[in-house]
C-alpha atoms as a PDB file:
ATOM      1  CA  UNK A   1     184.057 127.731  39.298  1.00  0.00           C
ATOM      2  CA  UNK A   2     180.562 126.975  37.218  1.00  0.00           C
ATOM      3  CA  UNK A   3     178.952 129.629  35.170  1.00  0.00           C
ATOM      4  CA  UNK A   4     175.151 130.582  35.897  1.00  0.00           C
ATOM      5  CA  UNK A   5     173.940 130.182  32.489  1.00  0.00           C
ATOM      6  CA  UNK A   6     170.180 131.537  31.755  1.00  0.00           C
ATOM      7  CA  UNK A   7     168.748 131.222  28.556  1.00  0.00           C
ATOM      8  CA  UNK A   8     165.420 132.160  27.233  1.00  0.00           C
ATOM      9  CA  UNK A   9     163.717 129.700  25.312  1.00  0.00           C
ATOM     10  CA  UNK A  10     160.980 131.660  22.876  1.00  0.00           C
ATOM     11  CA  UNK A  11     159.660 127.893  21.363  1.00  0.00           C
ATOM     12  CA  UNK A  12     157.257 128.609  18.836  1.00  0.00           C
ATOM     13  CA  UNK A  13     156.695 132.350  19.810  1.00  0.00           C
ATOM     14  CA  UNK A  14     157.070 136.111  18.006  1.00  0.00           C
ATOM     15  CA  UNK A  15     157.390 136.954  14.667  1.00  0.00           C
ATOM     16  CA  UNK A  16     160.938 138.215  13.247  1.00  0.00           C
ATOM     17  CA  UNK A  17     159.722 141.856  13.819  1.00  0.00           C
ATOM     18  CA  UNK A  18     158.734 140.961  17.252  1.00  0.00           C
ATOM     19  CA  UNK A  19     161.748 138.823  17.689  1.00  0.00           C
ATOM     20  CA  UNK A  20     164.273 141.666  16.501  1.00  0.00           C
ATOM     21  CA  UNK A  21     162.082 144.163  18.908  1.00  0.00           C
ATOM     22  CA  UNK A  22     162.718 141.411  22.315  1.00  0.00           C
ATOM     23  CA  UNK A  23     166.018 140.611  21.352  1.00  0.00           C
ATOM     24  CA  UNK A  24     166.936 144.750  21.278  1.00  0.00           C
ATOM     25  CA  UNK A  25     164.930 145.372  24.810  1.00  0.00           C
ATOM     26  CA  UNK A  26     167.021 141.887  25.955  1.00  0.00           C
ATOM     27  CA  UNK A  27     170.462 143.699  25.139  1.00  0.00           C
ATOM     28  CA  UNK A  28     169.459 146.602  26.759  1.00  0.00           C
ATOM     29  CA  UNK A  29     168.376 145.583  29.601  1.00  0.00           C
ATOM     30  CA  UNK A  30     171.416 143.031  30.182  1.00  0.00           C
ATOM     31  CA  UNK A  31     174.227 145.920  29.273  1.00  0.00           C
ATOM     32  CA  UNK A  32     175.629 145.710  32.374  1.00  0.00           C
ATOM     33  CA  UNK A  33     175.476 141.809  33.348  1.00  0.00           C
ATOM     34  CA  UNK A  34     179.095 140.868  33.824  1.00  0.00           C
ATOM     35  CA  UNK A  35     178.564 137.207  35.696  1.00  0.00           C
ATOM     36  CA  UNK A  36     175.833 135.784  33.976  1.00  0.00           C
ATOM     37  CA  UNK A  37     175.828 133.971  30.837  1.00  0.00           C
ATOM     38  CA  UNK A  38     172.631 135.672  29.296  1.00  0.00           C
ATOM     39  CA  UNK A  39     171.885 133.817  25.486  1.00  0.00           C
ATOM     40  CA  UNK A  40     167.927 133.390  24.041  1.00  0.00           C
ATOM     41  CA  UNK A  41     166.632 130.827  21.503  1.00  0.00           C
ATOM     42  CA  UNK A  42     163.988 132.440  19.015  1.00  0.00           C
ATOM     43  CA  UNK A  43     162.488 130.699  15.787  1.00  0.00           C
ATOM     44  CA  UNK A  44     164.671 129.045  13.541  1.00  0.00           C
ATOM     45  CA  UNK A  45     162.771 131.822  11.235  1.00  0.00           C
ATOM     46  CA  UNK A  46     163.631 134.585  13.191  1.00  0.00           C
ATOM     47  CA  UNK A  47     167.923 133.835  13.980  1.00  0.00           C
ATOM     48  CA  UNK A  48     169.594 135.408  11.606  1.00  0.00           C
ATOM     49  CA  UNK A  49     168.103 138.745  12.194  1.00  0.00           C
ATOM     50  CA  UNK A  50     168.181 138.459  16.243  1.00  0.00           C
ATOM     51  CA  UNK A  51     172.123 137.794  15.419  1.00  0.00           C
ATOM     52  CA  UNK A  52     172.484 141.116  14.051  1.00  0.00           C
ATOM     53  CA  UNK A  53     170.826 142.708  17.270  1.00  0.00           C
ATOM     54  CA  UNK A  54     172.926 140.777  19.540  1.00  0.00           C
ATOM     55  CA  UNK A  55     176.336 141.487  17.431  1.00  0.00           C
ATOM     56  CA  UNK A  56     178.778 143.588  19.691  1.00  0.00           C
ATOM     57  CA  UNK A  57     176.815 142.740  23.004  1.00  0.00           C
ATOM     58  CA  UNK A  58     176.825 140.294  25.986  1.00  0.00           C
ATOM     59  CA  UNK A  59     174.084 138.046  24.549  1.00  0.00           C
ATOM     60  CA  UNK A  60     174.372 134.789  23.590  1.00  0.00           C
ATOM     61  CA  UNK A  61     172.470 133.275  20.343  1.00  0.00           C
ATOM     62  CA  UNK A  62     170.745 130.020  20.940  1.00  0.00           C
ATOM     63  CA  UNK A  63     168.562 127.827  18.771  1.00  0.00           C
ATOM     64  CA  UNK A  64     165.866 125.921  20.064  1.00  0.00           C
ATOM     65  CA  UNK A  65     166.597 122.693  17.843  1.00  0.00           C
ATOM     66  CA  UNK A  66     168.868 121.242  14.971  1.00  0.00           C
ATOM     67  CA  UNK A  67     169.569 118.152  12.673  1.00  0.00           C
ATOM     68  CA  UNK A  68     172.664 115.237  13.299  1.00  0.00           C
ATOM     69  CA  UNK A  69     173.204 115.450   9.564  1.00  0.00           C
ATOM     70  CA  UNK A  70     175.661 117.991   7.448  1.00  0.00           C
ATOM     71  CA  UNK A  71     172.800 117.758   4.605  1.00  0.00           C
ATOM     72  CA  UNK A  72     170.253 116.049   2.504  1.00  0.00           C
ATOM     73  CA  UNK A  73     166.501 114.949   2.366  1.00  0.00           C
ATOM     74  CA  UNK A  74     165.468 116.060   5.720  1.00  0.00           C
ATOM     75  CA  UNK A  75     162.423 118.764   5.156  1.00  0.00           C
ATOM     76  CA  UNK A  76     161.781 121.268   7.655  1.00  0.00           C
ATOM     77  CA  UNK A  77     165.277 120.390   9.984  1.00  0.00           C
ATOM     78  CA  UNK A  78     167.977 122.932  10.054  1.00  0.00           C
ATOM     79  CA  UNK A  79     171.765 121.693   9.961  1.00  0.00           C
ATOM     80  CA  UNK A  80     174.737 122.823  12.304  1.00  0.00           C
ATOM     81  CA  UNK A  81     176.850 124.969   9.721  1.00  0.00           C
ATOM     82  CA  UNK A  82     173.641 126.827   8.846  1.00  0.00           C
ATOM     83  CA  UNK A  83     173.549 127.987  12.409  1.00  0.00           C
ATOM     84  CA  UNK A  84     177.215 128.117  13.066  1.00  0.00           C
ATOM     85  CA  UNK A  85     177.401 130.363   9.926  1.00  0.00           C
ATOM     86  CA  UNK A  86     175.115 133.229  11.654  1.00  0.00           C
ATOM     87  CA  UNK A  87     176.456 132.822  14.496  1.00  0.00           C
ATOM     88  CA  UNK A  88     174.785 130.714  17.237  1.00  0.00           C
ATOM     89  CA  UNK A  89     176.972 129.825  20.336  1.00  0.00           C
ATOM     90  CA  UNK A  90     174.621 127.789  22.098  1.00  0.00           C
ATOM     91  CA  UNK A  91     171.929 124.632  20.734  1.00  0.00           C
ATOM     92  CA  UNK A  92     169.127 123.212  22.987  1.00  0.00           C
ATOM     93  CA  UNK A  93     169.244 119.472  22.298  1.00  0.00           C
ATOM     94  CA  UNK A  94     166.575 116.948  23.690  1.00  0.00           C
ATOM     95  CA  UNK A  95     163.733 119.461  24.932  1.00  0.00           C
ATOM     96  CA  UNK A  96     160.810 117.640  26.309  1.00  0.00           C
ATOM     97  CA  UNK A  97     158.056 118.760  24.052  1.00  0.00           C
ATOM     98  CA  UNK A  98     160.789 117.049  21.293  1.00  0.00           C
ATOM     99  CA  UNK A  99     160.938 114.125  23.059  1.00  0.00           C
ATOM    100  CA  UNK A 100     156.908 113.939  23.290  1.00  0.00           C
ATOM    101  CA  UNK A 101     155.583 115.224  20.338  1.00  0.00           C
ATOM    102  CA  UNK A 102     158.680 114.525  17.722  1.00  0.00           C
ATOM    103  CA  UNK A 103     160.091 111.484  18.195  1.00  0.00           C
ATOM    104  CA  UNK A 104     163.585 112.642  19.878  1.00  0.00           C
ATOM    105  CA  UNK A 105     165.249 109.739  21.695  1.00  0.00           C
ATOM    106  CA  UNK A 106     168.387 109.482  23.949  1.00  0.00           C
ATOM    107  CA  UNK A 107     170.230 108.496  20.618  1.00  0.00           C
ATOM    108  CA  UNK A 108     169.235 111.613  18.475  1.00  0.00           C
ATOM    109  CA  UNK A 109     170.016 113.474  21.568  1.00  0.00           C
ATOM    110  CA  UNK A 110     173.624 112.367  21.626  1.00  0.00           C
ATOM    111  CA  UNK A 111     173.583 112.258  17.574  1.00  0.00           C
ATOM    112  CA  UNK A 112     172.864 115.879  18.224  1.00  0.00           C
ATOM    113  CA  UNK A 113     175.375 116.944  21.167  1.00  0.00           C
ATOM    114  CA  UNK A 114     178.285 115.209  18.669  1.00  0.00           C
ATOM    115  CA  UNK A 115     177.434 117.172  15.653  1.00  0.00           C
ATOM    116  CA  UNK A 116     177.056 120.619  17.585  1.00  0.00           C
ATOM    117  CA  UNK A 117     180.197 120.115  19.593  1.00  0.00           C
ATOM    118  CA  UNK A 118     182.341 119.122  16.360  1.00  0.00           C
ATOM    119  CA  UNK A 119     181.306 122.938  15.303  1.00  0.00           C
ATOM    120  CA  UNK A 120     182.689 124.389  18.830  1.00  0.00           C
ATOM    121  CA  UNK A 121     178.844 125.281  19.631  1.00  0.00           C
ATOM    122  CA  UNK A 122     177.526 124.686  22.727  1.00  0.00           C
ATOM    123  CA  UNK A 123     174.667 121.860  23.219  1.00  0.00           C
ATOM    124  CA  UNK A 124     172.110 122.523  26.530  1.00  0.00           C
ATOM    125  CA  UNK A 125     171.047 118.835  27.126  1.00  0.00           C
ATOM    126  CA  UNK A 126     167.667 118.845  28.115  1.00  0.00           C
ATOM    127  CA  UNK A 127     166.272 115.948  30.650  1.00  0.00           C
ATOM    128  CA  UNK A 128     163.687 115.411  33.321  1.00  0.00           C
ATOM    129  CA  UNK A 129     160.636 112.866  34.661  1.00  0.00           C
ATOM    130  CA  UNK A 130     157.056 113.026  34.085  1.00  0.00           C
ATOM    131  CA  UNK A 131     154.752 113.838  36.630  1.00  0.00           C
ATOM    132  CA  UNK A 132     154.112 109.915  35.851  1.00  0.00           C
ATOM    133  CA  UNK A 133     157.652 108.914  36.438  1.00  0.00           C
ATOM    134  CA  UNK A 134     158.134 110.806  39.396  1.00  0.00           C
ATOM    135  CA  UNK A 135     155.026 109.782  41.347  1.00  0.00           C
ATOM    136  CA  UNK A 136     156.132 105.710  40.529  1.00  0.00           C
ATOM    137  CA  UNK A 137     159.332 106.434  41.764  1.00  0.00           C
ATOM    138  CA  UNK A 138     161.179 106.251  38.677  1.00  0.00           C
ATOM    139  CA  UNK A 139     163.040 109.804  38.991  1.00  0.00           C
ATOM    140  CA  UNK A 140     166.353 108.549  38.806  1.00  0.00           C
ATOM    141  CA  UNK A 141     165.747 105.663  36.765  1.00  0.00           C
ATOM    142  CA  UNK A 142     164.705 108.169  34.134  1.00  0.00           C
ATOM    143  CA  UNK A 143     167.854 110.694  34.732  1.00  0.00           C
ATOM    144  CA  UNK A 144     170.113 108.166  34.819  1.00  0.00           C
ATOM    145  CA  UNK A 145     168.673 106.394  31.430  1.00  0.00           C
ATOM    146  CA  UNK A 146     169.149 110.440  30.081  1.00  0.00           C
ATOM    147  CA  UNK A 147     172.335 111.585  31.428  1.00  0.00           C
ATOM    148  CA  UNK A 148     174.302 108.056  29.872  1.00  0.00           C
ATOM    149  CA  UNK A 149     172.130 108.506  26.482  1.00  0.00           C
ATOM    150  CA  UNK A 150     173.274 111.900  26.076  1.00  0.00           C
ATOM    151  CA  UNK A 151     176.765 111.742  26.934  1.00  0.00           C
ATOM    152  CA  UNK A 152     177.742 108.071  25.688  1.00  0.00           C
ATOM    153  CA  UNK A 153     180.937 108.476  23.378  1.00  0.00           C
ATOM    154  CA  UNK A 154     182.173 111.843  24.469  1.00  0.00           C
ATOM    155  CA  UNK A 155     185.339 112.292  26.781  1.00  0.00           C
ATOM    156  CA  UNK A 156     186.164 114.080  29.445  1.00  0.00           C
ATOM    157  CA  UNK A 157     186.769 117.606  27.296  1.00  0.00           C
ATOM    158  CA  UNK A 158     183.846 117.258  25.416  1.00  0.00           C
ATOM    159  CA  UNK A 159     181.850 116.828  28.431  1.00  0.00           C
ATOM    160  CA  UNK A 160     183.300 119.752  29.742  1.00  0.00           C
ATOM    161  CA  UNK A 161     181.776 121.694  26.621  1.00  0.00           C
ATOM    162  CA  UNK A 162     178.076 121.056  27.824  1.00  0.00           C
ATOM    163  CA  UNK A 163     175.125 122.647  30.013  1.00  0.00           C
ATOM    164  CA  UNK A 164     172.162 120.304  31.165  1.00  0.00           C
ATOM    165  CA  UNK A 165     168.819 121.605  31.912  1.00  0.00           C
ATOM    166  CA  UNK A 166     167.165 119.782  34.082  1.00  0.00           C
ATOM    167  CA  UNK A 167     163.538 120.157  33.278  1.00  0.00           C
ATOM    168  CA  UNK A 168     160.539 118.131  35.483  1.00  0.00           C
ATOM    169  CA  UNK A 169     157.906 117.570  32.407  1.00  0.00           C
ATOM    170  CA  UNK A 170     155.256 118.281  34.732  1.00  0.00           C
ATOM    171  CA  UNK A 171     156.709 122.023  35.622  1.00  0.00           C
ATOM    172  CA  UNK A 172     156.842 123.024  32.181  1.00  0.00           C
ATOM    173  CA  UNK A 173     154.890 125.592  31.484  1.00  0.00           C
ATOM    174  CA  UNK A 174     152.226 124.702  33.642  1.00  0.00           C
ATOM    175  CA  UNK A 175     153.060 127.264  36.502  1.00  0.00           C
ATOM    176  CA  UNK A 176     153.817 124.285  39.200  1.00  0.00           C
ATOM    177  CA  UNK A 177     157.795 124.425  39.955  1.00  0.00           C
ATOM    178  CA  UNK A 178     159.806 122.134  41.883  1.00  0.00           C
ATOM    179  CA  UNK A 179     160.266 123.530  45.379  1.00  0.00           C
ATOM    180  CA  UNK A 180     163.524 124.271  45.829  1.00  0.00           C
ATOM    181  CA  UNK A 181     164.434 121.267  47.755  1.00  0.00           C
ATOM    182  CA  UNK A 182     163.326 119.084  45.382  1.00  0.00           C
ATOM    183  CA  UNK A 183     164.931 120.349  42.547  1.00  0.00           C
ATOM    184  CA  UNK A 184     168.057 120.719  44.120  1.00  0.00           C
ATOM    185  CA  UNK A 185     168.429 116.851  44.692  1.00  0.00           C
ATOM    186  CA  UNK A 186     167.271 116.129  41.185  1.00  0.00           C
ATOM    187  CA  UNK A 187     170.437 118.234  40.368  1.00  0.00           C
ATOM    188  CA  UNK A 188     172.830 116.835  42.669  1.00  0.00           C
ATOM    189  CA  UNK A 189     172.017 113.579  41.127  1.00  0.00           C
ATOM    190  CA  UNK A 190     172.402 114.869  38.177  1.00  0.00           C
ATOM    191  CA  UNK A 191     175.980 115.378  38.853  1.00  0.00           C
ATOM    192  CA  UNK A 192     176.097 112.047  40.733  1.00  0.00           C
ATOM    193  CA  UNK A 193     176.025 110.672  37.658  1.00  0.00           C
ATOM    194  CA  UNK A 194     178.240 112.910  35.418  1.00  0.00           C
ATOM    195  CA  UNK A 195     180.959 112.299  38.560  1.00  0.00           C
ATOM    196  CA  UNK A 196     180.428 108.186  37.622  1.00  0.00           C
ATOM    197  CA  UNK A 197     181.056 108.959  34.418  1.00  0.00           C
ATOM    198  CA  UNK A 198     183.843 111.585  34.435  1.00  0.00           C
ATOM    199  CA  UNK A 199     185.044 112.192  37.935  1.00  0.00           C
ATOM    200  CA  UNK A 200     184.291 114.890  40.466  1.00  0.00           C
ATOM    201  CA  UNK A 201     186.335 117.487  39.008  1.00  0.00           C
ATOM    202  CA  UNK A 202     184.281 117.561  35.113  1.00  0.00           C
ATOM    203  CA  UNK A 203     181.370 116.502  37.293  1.00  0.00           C
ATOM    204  CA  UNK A 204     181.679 120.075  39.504  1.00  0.00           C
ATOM    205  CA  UNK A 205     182.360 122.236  36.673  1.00  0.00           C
ATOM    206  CA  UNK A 206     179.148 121.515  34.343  1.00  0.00           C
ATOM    207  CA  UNK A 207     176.491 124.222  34.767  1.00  0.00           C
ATOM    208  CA  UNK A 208     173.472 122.130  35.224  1.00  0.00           C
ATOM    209  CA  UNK A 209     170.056 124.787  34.517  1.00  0.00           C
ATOM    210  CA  UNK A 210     166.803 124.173  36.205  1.00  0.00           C
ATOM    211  CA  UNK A 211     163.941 124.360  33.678  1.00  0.00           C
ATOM    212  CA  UNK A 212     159.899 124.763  34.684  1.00  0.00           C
ATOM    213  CA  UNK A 213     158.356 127.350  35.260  1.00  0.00           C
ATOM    214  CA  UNK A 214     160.738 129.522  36.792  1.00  0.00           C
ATOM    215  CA  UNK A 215     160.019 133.137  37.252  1.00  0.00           C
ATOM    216  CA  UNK A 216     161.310 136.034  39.149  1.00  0.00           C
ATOM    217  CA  UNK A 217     159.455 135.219  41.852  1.00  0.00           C
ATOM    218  CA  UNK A 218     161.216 132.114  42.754  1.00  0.00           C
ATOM    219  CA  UNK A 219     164.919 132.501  40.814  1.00  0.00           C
ATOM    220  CA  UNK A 220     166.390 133.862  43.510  1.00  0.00           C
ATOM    221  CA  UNK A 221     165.696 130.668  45.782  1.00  0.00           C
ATOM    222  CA  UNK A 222     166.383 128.178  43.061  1.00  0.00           C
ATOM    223  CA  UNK A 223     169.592 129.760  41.933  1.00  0.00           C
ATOM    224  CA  UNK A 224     170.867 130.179  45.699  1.00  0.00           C
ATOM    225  CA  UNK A 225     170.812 126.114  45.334  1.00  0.00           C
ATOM    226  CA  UNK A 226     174.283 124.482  45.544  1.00  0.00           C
ATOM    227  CA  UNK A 227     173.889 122.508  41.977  1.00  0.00           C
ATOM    228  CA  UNK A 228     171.611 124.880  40.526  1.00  0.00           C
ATOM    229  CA  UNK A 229     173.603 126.550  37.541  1.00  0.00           C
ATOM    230  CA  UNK A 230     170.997 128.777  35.774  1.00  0.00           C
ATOM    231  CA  UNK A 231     168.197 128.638  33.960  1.00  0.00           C
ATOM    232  CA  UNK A 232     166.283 127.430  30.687  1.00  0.00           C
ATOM    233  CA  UNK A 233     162.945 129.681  30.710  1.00  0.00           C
ATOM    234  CA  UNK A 234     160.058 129.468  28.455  1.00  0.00           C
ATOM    235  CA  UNK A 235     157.369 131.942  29.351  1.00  0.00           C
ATOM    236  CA  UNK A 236     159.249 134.277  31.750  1.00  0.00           C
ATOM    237  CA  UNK A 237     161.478 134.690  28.731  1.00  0.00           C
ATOM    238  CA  UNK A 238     159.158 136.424  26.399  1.00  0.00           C
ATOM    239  CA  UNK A 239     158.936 139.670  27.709  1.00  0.00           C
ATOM    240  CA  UNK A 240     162.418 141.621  28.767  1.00  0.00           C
ATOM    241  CA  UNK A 241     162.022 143.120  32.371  1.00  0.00           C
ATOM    242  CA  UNK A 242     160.636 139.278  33.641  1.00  0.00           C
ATOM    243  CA  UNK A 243     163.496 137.902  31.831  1.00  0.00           C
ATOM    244  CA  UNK A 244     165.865 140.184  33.481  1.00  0.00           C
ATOM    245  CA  UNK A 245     164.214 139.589  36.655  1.00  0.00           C
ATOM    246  CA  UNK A 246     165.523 135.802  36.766  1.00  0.00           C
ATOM    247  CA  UNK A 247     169.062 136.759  35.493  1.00  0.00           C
ATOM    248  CA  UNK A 248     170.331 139.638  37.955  1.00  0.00           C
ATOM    249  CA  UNK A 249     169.883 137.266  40.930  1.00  0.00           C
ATOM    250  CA  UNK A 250     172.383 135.247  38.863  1.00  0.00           C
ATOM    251  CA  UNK A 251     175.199 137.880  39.399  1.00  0.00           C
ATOM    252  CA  UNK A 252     175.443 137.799  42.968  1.00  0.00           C
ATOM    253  CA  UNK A 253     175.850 133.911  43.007  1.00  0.00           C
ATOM    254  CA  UNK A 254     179.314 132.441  43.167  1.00  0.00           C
ATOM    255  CA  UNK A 255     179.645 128.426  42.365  1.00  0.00           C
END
């Protein structure tokens, strides 16, 4: 049986005051979520502290980014220990706005997975089309291109250790979401492919999230999808009560 994973992705929003102030109105609210894995990604700037908030509760810690390398000349990235050490169990890999405005590949993006899984954290492999892409018919041209970049190298196990997050460029953040048709055969491609590559029974246990623009007006129909696992939300994220209004239909939902 999958998990329904939903994490909130903060990208480059709150201070750490306003951070440790989300995170504590997060835990609160999600007290009594028993089926849902519930985990947010603030600032690189603001993790340590949101650890302390979540310590003791059914929160996850996620970081929105980090480096292939133990160590060395590489200003402004952020290693694996340092976020293993303060506890982060989950590591969003191969975002979209990475991919367009900082020169992520499909290499870094497996460099990445390798060095977070060797820690026993748990990379969310971001993928998904441009509006571009989609509209020339190159959908699963792209996903496919993705989905071997990401996992080339890693057995059966260590694909077993993953979430994707399917995220359509052209959803993100831009209020347009996929109907819920269409996303749901971008995912059960998705695990077309992970079934070529590992076989049905890995392929039917990796949550695969749908990111873009997902809110709680429209969770409950995306979720109800047969290969939709979750969620990777950006703006919906930011305030508690919205957030929590895309998780609880989550609990209800068996996989």
């Amino acid at each position: 049986m999958r998990k329904i994973v939903i994490a909130g992705n903060w990208k480059m929003n709150k201070t750490v005051a306003e951070s440790v102030k989300l995170a504590a109105d997060v835990v609160a609210a999600a007290k009594d979520i028993k089926n849902v894995v519930v985990a947010i990604a603030p600032t690189y700037l603001a993790l340590a502290k949101v650890a302390e908030v979540l310590k003791g509760s059914n929160v996850k810690l996620a970081a929105q980014d980090v480096h292939w390398e133990n160590q060395g000349a590489f200003t402004g990235k952020v290693s694996a220990d340092m976020l293993k050490e303060i506890g982060v169990d989950f590591v969003i890999i191969g975002h979209s706005e990475q991919r367009t405005h900082f020169g992520e590949t499909d290499e870094t993006v497996n460099k990445k997975v390798k060095k977070v899984q060797s820690l026993d954290m748990t990379p969310i492999i971001c993928i998904g089309e441009t509006l571009a892409e989609r509209k020339g018919g190159r959908l699963e041209a792209v996903l496919t291109t993705q989905v071997n970049g990401a996992y080339a190298g890693l057995s059966a196990d260590e694909a077993l250790r993953t979430v994707i997050a399917y995220e359509p460029v052209w959803a993100i953040g831009t209020g347009v979401t996929a109907s819920d048709d269409e996303a749901q055969q971008a995912h059960a491609f998705v695990r077309s492919l992970l079934t070529k590559l590992y076989g049905d029974n890995v392929a039917q246990s990796i949550s695969i999230q749908y990111g873009g623009s997902m809110k709680p007006e429209n969770a409950a129909g995306l979720l109800a999808q047969r290969d939709i696992d979750g969620g990777l939300i950006g703006g919906a994220a930011l305030k508690a009560d919205s957030f929590l209004g895309i998780v609880t239909p989550g609990e209800s939902i068996k996989k």
